[in-house]
C-alpha atoms as a PDB file:
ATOM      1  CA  UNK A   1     -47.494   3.393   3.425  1.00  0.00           C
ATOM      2  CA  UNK A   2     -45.187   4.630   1.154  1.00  0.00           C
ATOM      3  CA  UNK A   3     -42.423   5.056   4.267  1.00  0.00           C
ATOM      4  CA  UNK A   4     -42.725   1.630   5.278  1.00  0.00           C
ATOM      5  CA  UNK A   5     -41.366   0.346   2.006  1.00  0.00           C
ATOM      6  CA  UNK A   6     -38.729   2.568   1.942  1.00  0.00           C
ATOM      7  CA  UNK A   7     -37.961   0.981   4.983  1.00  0.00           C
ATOM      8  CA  UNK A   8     -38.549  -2.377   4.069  1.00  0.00           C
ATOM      9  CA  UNK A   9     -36.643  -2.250   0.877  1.00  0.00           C
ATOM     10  CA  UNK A  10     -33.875  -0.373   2.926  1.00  0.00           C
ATOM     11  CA  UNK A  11     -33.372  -3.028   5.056  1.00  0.00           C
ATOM     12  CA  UNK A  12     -33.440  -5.403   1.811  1.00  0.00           C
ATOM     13  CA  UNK A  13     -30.702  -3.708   0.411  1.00  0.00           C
ATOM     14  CA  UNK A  14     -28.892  -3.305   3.900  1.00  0.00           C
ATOM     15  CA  UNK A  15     -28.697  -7.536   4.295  1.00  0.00           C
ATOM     16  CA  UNK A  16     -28.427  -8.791   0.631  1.00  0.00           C
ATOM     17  CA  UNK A  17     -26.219  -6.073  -0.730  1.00  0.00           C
ATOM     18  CA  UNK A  18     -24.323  -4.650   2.232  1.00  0.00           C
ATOM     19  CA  UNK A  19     -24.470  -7.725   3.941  1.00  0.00           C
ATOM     20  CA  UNK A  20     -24.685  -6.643   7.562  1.00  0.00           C
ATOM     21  CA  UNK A  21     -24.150  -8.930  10.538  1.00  0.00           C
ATOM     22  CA  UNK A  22     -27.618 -10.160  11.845  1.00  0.00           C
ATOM     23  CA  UNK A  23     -27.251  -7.838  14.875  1.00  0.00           C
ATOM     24  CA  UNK A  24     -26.518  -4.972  13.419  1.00  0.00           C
ATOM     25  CA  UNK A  25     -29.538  -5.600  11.291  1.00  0.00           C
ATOM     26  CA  UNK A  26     -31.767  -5.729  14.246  1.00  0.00           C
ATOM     27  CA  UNK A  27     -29.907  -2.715  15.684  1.00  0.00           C
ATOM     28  CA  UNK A  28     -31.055  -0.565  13.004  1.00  0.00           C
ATOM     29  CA  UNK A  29     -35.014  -1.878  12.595  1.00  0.00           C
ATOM     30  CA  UNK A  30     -34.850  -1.232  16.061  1.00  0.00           C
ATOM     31  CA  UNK A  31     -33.272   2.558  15.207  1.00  0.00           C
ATOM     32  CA  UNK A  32     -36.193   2.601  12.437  1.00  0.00           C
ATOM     33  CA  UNK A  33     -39.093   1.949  14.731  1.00  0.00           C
ATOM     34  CA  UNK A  34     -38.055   4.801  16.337  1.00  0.00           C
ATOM     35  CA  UNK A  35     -37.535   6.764  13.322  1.00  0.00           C
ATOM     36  CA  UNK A  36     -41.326   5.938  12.554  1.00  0.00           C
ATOM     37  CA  UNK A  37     -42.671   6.037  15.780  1.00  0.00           C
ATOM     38  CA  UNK A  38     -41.339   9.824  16.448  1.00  0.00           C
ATOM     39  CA  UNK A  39     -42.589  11.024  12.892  1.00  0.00           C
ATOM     40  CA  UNK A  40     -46.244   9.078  13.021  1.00  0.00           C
ATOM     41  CA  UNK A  41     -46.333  11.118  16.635  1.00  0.00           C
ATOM     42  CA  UNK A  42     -46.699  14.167  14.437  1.00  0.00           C
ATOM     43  CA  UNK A  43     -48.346  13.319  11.678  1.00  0.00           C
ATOM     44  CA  UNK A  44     -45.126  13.555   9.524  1.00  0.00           C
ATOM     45  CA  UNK A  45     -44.025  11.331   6.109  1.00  0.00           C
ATOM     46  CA  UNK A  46     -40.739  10.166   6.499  1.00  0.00           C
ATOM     47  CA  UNK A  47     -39.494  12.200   3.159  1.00  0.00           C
ATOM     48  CA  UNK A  48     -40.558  15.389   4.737  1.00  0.00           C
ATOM     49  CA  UNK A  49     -38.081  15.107   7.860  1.00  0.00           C
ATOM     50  CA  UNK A  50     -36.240  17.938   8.395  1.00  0.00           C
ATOM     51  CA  UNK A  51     -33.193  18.607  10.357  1.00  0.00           C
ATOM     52  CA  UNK A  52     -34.847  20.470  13.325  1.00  0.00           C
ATOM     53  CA  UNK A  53     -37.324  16.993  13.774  1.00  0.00           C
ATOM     54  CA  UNK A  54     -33.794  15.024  13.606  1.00  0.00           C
ATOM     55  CA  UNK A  55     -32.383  17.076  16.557  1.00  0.00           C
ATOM     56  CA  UNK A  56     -35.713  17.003  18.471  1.00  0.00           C
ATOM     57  CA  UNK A  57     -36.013  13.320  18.546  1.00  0.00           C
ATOM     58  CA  UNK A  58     -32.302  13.109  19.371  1.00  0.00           C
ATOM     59  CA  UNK A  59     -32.700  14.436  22.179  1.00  0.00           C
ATOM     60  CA  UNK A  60     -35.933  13.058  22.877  1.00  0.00           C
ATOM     61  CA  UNK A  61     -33.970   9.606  22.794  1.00  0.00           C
ATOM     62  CA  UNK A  62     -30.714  11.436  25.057  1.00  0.00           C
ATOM     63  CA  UNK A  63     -33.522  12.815  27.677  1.00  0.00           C
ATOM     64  CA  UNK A  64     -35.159   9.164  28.189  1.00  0.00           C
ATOM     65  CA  UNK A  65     -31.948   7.852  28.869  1.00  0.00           C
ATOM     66  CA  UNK A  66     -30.215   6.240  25.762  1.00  0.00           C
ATOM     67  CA  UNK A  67     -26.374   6.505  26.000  1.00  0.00           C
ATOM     68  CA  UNK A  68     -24.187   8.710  23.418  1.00  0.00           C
ATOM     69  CA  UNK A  69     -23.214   5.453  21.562  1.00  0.00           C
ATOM     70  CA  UNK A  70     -26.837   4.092  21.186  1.00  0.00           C
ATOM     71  CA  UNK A  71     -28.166   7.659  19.938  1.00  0.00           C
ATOM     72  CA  UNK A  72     -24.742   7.473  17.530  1.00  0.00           C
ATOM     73  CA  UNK A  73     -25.917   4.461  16.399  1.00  0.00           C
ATOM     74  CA  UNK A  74     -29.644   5.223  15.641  1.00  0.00           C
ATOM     75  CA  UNK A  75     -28.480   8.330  14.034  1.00  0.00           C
ATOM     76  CA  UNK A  76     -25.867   6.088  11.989  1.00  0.00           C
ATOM     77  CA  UNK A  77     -28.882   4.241  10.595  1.00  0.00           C
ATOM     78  CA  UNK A  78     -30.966   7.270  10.089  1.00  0.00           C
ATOM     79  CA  UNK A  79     -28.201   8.871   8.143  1.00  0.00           C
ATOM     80  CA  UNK A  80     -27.700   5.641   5.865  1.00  0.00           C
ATOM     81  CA  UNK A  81     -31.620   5.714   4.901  1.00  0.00           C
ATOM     82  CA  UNK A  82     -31.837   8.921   4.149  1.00  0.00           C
ATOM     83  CA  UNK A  83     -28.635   9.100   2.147  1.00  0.00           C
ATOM     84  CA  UNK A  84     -30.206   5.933   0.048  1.00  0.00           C
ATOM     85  CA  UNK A  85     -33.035   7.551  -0.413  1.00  0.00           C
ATOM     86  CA  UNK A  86     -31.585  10.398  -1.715  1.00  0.00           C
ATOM     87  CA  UNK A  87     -29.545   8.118  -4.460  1.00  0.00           C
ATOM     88  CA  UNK A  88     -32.966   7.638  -5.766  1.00  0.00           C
ATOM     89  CA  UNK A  89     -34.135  10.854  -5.607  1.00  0.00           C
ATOM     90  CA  UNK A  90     -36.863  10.250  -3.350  1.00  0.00           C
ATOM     91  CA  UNK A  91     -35.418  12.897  -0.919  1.00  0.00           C
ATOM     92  CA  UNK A  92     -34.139  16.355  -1.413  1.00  0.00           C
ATOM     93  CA  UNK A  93     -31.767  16.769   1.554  1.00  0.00           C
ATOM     94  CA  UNK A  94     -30.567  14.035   4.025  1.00  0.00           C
ATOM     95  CA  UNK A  95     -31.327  15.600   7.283  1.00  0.00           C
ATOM     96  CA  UNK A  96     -29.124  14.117   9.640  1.00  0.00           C
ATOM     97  CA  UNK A  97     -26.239  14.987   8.123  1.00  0.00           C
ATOM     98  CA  UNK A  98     -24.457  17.280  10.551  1.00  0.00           C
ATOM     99  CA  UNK A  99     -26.624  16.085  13.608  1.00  0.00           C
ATOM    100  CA  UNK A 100     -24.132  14.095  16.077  1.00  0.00           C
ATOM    101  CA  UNK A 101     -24.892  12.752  18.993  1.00  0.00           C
ATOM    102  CA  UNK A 102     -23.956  13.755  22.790  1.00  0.00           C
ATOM    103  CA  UNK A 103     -20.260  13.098  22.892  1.00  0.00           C
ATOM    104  CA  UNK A 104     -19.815   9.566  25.401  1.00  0.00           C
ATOM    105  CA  UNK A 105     -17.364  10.362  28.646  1.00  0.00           C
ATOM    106  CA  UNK A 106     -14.461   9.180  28.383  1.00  0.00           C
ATOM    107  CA  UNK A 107     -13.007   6.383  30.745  1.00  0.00           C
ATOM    108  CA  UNK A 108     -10.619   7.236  32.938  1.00  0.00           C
ATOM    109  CA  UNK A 109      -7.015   5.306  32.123  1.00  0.00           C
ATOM    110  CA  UNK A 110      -6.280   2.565  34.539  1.00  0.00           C
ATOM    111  CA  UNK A 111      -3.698   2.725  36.628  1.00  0.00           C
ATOM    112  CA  UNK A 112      -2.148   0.041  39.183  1.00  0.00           C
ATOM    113  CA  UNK A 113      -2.072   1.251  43.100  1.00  0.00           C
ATOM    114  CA  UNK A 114       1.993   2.124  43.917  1.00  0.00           C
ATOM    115  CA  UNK A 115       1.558  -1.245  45.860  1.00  0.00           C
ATOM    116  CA  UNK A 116       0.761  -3.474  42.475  1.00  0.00           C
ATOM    117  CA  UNK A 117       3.107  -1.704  40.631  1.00  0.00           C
ATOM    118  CA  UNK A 118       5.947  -2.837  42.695  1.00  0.00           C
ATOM    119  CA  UNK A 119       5.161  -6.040  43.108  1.00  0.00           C
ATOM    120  CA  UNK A 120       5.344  -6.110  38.975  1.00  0.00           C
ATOM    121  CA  UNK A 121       8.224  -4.747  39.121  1.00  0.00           C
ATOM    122  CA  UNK A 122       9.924  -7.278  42.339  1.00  0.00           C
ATOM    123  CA  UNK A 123       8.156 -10.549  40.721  1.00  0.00           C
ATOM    124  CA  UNK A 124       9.614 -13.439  41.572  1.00  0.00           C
ATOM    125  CA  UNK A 125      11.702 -14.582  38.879  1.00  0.00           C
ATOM    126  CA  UNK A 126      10.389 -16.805  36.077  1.00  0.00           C
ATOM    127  CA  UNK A 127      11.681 -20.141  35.137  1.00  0.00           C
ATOM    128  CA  UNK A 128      13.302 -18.775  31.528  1.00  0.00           C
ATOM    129  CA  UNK A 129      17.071 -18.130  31.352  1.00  0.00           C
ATOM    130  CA  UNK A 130      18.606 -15.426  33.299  1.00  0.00           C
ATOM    131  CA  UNK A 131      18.692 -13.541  30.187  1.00  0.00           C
ATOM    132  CA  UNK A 132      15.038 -13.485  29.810  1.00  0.00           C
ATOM    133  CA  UNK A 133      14.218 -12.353  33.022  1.00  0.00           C
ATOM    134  CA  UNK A 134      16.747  -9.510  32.784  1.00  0.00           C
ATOM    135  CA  UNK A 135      15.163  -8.032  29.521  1.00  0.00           C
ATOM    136  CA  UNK A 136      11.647  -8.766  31.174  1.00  0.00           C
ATOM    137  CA  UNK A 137      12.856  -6.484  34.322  1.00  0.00           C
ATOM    138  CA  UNK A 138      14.619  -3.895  31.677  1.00  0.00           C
ATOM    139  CA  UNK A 139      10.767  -4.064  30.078  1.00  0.00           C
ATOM    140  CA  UNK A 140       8.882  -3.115  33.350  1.00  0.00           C
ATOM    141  CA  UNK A 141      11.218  -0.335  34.409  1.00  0.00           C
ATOM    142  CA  UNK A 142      11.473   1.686  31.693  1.00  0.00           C
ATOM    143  CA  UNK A 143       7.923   1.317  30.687  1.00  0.00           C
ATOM    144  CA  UNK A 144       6.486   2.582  34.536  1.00  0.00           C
ATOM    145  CA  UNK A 145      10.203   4.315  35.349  1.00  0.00           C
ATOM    146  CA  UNK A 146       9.760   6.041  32.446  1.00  0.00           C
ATOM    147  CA  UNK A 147       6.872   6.649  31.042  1.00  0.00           C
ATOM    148  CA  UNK A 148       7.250   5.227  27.700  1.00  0.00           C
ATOM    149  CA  UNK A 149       4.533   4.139  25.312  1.00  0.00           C
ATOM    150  CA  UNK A 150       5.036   0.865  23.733  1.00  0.00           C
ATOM    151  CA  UNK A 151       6.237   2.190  20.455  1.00  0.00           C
ATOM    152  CA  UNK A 152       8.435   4.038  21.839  1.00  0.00           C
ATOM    153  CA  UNK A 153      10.298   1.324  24.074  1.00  0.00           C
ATOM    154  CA  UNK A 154      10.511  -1.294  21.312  1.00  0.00           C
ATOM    155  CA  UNK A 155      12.055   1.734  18.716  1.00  0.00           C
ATOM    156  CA  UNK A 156      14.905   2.322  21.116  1.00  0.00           C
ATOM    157  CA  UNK A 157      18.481   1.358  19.539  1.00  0.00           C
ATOM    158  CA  UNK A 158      21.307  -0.069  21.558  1.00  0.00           C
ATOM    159  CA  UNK A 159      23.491   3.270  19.866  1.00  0.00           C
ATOM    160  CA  UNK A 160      22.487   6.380  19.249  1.00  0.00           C
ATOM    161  CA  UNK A 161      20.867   7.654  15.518  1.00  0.00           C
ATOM    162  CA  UNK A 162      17.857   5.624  15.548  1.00  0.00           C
ATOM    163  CA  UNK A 163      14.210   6.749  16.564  1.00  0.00           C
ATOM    164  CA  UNK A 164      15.570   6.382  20.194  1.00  0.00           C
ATOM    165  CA  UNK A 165      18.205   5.351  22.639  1.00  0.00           C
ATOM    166  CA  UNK A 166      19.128   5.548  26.267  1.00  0.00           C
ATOM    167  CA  UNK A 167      22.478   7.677  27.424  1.00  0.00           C
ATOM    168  CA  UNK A 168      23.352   6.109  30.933  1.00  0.00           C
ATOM    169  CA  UNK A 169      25.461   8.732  31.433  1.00  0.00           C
ATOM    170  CA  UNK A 170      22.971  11.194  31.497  1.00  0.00           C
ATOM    171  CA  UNK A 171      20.397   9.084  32.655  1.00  0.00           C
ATOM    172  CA  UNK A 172      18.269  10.306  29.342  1.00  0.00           C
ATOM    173  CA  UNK A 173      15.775   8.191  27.376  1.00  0.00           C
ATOM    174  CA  UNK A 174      16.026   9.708  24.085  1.00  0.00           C
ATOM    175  CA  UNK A 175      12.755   8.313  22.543  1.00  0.00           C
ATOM    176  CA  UNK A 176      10.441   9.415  19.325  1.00  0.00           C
ATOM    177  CA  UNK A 177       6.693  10.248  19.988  1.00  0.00           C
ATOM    178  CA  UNK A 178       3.150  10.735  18.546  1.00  0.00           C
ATOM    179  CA  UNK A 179       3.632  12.766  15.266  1.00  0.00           C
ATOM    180  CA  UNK A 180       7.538  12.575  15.406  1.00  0.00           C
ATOM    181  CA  UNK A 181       8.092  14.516  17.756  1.00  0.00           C
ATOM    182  CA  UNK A 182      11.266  13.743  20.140  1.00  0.00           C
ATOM    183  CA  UNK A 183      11.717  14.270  23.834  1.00  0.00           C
ATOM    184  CA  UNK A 184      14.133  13.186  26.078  1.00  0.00           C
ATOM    185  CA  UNK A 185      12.939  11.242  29.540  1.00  0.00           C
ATOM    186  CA  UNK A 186      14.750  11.320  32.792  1.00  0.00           C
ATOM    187  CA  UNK A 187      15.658   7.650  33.659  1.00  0.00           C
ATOM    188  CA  UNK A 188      15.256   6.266  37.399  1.00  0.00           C
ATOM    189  CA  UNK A 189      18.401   4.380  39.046  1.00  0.00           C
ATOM    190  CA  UNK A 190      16.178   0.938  39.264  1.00  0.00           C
ATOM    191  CA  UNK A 191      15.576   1.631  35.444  1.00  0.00           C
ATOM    192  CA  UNK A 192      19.269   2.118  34.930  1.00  0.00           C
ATOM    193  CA  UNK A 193      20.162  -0.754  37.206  1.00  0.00           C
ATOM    194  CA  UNK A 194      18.009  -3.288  35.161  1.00  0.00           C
ATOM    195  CA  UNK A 195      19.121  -1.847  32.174  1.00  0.00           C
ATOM    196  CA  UNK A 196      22.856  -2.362  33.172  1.00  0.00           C
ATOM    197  CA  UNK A 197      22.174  -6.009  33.916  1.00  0.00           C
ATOM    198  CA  UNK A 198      20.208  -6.401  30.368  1.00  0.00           C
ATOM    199  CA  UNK A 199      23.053  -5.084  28.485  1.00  0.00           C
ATOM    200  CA  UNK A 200      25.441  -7.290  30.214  1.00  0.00           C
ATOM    201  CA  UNK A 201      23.342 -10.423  28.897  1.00  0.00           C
ATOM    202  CA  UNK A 202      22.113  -9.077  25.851  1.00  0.00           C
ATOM    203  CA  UNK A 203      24.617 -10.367  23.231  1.00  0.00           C
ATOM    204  CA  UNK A 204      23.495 -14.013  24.516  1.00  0.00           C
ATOM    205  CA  UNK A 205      20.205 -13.268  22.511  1.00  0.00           C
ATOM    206  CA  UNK A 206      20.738 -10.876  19.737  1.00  0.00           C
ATOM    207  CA  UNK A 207      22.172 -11.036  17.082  1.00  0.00           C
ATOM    208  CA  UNK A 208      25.551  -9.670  16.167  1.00  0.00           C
ATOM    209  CA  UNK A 209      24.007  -6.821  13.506  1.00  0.00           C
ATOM    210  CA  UNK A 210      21.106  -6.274  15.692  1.00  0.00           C
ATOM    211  CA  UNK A 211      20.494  -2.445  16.859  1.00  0.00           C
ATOM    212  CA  UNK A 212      17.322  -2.519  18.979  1.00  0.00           C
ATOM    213  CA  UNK A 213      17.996  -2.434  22.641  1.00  0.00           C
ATOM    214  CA  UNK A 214      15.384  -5.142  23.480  1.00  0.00           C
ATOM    215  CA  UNK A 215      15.373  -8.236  21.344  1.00  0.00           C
ATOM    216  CA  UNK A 216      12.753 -11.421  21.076  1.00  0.00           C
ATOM    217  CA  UNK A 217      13.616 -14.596  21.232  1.00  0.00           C
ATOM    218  CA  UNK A 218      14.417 -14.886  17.883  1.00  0.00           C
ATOM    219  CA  UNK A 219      17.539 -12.335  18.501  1.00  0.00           C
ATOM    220  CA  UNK A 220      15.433  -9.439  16.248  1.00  0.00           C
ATOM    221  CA  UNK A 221      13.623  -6.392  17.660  1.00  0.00           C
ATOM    222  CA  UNK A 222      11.536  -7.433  19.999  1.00  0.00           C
ATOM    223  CA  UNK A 223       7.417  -6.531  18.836  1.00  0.00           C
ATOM    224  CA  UNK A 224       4.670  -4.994  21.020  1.00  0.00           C
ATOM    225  CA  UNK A 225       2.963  -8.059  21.196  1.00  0.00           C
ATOM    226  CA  UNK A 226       5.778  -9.968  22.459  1.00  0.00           C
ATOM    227  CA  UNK A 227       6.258  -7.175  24.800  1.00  0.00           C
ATOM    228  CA  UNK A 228       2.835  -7.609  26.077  1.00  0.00           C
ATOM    229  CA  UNK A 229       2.747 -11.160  26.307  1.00  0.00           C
ATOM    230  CA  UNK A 230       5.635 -10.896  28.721  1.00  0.00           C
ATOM    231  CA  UNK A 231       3.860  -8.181  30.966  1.00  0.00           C
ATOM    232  CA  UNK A 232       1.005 -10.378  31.173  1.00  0.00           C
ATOM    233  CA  UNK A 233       2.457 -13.331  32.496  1.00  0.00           C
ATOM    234  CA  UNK A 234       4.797 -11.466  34.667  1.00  0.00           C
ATOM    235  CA  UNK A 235       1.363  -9.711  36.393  1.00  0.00           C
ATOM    236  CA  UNK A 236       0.087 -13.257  36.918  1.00  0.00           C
ATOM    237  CA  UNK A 237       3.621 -14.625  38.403  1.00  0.00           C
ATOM    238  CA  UNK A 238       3.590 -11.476  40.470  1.00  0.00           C
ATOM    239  CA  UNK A 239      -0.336 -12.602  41.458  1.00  0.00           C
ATOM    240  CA  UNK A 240      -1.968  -9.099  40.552  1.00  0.00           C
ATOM    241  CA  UNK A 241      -5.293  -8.844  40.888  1.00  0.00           C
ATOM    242  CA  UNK A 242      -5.780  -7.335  37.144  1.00  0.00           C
ATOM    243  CA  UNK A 243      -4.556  -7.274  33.467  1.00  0.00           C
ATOM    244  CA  UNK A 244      -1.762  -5.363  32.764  1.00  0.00           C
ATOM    245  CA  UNK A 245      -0.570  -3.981  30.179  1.00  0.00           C
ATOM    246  CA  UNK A 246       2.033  -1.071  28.764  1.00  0.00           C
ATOM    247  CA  UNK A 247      -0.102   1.288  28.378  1.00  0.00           C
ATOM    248  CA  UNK A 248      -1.127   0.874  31.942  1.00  0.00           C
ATOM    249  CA  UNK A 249       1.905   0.995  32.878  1.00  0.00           C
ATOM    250  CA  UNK A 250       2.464   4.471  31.962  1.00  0.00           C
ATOM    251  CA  UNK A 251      -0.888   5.454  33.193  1.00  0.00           C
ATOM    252  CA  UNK A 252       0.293   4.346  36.510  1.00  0.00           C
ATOM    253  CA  UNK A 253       4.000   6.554  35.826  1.00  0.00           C
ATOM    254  CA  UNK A 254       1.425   9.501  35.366  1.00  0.00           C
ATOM    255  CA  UNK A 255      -0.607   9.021  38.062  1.00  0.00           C
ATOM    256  CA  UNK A 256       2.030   8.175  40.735  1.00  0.00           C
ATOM    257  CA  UNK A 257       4.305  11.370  39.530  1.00  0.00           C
ATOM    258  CA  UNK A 258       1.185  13.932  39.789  1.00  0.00           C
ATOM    259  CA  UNK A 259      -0.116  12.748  42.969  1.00  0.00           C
ATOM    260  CA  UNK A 260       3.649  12.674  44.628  1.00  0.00           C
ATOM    261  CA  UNK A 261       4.153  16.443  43.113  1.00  0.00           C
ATOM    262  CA  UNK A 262       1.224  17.871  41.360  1.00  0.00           C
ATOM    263  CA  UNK A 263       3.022  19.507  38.866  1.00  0.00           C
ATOM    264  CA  UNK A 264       0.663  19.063  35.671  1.00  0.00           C
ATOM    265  CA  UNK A 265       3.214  20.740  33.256  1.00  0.00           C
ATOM    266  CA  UNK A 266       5.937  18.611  34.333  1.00  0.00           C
ATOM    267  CA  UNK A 267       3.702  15.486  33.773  1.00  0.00           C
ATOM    268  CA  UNK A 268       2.815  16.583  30.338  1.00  0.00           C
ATOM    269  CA  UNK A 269       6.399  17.418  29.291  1.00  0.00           C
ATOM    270  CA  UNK A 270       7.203  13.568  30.364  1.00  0.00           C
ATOM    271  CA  UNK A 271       4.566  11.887  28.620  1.00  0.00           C
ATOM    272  CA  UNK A 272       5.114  13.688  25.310  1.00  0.00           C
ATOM    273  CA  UNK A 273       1.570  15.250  25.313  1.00  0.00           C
ATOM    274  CA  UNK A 274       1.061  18.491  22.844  1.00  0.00           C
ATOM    275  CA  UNK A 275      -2.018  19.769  24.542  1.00  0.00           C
ATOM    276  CA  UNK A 276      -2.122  19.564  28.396  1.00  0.00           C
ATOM    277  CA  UNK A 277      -6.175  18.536  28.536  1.00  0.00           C
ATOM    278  CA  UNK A 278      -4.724  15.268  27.554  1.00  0.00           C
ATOM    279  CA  UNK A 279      -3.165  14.873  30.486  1.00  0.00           C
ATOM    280  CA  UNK A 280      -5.550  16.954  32.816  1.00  0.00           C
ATOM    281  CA  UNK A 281      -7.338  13.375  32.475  1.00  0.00           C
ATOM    282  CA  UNK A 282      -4.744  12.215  35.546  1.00  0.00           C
ATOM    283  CA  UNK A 283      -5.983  15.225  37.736  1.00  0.00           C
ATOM    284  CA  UNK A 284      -9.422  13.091  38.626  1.00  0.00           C
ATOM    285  CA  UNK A 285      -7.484  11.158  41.587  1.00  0.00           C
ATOM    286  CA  UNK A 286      -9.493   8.666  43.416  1.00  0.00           C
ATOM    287  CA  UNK A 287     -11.398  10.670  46.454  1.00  0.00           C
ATOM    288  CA  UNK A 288      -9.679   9.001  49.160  1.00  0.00           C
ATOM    289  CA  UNK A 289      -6.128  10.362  47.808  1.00  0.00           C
ATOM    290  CA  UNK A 290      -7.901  13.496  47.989  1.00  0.00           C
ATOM    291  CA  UNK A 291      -9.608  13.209  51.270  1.00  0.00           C
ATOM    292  CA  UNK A 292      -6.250  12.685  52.598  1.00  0.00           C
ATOM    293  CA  UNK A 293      -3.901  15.396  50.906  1.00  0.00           C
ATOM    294  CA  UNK A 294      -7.095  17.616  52.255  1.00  0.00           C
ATOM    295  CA  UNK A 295      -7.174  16.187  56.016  1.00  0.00           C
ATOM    296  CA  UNK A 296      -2.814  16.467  55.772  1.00  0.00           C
ATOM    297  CA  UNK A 297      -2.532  19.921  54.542  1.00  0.00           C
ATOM    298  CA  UNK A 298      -5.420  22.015  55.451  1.00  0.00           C
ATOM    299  CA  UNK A 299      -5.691  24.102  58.582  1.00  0.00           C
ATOM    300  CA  UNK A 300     -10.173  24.159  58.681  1.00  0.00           C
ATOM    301  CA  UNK A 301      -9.592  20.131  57.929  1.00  0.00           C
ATOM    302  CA  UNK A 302      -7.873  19.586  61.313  1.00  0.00           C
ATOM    303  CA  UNK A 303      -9.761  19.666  64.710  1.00  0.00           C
ATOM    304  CA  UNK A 304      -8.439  21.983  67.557  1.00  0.00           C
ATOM    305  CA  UNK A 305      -8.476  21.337  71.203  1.00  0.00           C
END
């Protein structure tokens, strides 16, 4: 059948002139069995697809159960043959352009209980220099005290001009965001307090014409994959139960702030987010927190003698 060579010399082309990976070779002849299977069910040639058959069988393949990434990825395949068909001419229209398939949920960030995140932040102290473990602690408390994304902590300056720098003073994090936008962060008394006892050690590893607040070991600006590394074995010294890392860190900072006040505006403003459904994503609280701000606060939840 004139389909199954198209196929056949599709796939040829896919392997010895795209070169794809072995599995994603057998990802799409497994995408194109389908793609044959739905159109023999009707009798149809493959070059006479249309889009409304393309939509049918997608969610054909969504109502028996295939996830949102699987259906992507048969469409993905789909969309390629047609499109090389159409280079020859052997098609008119490629019609799964413009299908998409059922957009995938979207995990929910991980956060650390209030418990873990304290214990991060009292670990015992490591066996590196005092000045080590004082930028490590400086680290931790300004990325959950604060909020901060990675980027954002390792761009902060020791003065102010730069993308971003602390006034102790005012007990401000001055920092630069997602698409250069600036806000200023309120800064906790432990976060101060750490930072305080970083500064005062600080000049034993930077270097003299140095501006970045937190420096490597090398005395430069310290990277986000140092700053990682550190997190990670300070959530092992601590004996946590999970990976950490920054970004978790300000999950948990999100988390911990809306369940303690559930002010969603307030939470958004911190974070730096420009559309609150971003951060609607810390309203799903576990049901137990729930269960018991419900049992706590309302009057039908509480039994009466």
């Amino acid at each position: 059948m004139a389909e199954d060579d198209d196929i056949r010399r599709h796939l040829v082309h896919l392997e010895v002139e795209r070169r794809l990976a072995a599995r994603t070779l057998q990802l799409y002849r497994e995408a194109f069995v389908r793609l044959t299977d739905f159109a023999a069910a009707q009798t149809l040639p493959l070059r006479e697809v249309q889009v409304h058959h393309i939509r049918r069988w997608a969610a054909s393949l969504h109502g028996r159960g295939l996830g949102p990434r699987s259906i992507a990825l048969v469409l993905s395949a789909w969309r390629g043959l047609y499109r090389w068909l159409g280079r020859d001419g052997l098609v008119a229209l490629n019609p799964v352009d413009g299908v998409r398939a059922p957009k995938a949920a979207k995990p929910l960030p991980k956060a650390l209980s209030v418990d873990l995140a304290m214990a991060l932040a009292d670990a015992p102290e490591a066996t590196d220099s005092p000045t080590v473990e004082a930028r490590d602690q400086c680290i931790v408390e300004l990325l959950y005290g604060c909020g901060l994304r990675v980027s954002e902590l390792v761009g902060l300056d020791l003065n102010p001009g730069g993308e971003g720098w602390i006034d102790a003073a005012d007990a401000t994090a001055h920092v630069l965001g997602k698409g250069s936008k600036r806000r200023g962060v309120p800064v906790g008394a432990s976060a101060l307090k750490a930072l305080q006892a970083w500064l005062a050690l600080r000049s034993e590893l930077a270097r003299d014409d140095e501006p970045a607040l937190l420096v490597g070991a090398r005395g430069a600006r310290i990277s986000a994959g140092q700053v990682r590394t550190r997190l990670k074995l300070r959530a092992l010294r601590a004996g946590l139960p999970t990976h950490v890392h920054p970004h978790m860190l300000r999950h948990s900072f999100a988390t911990h702030v809306l369940q303690s006040s559930g002010d969603l505006r307030a939470v958004q403003e911190l974070l730096g987010h420009a559309n609150i459904t971003t951060t609607q994503v810390y309203t799903q609280l576990d049901f137990g927190h729930l269960s018991k701000v419900y049992d706590a606060a309302h009057p039908r939840a509480k039994k009466r003698d």
